[in-house]
Protein backbone atom coordinates (compact mmCIF):
# COMPACT_ATOMS: atom_id res chain seq x y z
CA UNK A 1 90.55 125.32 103.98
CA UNK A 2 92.97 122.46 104.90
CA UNK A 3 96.71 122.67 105.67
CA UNK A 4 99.39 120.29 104.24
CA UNK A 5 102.90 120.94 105.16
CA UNK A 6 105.86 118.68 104.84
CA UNK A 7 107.22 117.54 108.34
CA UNK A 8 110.79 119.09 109.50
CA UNK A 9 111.50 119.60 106.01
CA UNK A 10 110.86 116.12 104.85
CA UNK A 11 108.41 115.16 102.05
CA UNK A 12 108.50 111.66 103.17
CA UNK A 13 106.07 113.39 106.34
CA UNK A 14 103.24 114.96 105.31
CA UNK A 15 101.17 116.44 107.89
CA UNK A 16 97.46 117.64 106.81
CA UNK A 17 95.48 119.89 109.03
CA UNK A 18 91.86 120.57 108.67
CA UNK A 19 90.78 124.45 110.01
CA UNK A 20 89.44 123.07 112.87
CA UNK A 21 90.22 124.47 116.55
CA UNK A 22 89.92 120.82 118.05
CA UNK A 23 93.77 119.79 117.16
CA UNK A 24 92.69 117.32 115.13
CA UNK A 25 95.31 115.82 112.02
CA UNK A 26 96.49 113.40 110.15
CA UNK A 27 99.96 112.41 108.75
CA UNK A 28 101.36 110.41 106.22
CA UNK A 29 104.75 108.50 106.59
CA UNK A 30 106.48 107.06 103.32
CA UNK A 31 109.71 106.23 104.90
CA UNK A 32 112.43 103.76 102.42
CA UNK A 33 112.53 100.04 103.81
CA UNK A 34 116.29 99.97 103.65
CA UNK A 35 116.00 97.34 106.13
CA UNK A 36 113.40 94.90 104.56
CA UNK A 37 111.19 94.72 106.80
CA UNK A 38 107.70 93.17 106.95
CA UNK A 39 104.67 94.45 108.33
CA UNK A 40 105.34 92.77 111.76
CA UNK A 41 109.25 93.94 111.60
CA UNK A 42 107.34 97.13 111.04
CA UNK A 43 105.03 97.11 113.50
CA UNK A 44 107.41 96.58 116.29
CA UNK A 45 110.09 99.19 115.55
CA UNK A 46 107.76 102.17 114.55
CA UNK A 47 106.33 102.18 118.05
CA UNK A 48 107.19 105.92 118.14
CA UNK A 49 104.60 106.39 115.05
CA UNK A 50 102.32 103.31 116.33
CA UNK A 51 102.15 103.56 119.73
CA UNK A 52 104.14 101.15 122.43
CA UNK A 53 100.72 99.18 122.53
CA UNK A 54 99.03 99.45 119.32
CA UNK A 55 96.94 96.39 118.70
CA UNK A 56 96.54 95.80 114.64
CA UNK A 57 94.64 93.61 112.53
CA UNK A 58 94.60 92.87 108.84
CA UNK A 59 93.43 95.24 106.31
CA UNK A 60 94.18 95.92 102.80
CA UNK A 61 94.95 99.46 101.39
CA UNK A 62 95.50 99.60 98.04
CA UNK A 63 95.28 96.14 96.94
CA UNK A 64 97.87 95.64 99.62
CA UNK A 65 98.29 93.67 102.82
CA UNK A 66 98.12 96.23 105.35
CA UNK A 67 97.29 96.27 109.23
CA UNK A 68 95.28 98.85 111.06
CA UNK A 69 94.65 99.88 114.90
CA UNK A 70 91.57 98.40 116.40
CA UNK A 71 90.34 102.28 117.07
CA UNK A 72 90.78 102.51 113.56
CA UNK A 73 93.04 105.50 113.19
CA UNK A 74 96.01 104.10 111.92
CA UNK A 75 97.05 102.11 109.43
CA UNK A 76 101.04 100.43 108.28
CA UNK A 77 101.82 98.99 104.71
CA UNK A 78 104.72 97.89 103.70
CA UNK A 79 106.33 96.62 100.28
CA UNK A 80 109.93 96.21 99.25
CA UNK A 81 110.68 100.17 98.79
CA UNK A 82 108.77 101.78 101.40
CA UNK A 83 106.70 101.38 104.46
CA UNK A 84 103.94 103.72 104.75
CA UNK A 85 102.24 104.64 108.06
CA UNK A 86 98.82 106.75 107.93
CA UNK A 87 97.72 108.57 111.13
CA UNK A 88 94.32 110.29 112.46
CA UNK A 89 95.40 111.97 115.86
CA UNK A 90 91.71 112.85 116.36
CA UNK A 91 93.04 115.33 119.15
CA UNK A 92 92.34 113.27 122.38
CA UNK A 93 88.25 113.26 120.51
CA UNK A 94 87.32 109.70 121.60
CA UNK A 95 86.16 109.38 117.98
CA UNK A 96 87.44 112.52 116.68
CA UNK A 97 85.58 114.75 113.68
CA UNK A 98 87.06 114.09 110.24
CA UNK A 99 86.69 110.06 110.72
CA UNK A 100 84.97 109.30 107.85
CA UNK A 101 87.34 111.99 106.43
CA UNK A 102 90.21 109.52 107.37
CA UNK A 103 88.39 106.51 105.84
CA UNK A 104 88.15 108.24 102.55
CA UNK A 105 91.49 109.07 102.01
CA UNK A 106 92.51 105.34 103.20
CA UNK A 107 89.51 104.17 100.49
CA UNK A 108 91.41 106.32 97.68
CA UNK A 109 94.95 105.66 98.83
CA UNK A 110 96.91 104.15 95.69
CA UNK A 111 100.20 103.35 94.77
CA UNK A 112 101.73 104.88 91.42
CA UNK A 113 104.90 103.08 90.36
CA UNK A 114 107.86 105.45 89.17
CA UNK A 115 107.94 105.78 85.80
């Protein structure tokens, strides 16, 4: 069984956690982009959910332009209402236990528009 909690309260922050004793999670940012920002614009001032050093390329999740780390466990979209950040802290695992995991929620990540 798998844990999925909002983060302090927020529903923006979800955090999931798999019953696993190795610390492993994963969490999923929708913050508003009140301030327009791009993915680059993005990049740089979400260093507290990226990492100071976080080396991206280009990927696509959803149909979207996206980037993700080069170890693969994280990935930033943006579009005019929101920029989304998805996150596999694999637990200090060099390649952690729920990585395919992580690739099939990326693979079945979708946007529904508000109706």
């Amino acid at each position: 069984s798998w844990l999925a909690q909002s983060v302090a309260d927020d529903l923006g922050n979800i955090m999931i956690l798999p019953n696993s004793q190795s610390g492993e999670l994963f969490t999923i940012y929708a913050m508003t982009n009140g301030n327009n920002w791009n993915l680059n614009q993005a990049k740089e001032n979400l260093t507290d959910i990226l990492g100071a050093e976080s080396f991206m390329q280009n990927y696509s999740l959803a149909s979207e332009p996206a980037l993700r780390s080069l170890d693969q466990k994280k990935v930033l979209m943006v579009n005019k209402d929101y920029v989304y950040a998805i996150v596999y802290d694999s637990g200090g695992l060099p390649n952690g236990n729920f990585q395919t995991i992580f690739q099939m929620m990326l693979s079945s990540f979708e946007l529904v528009p508000n109706e």
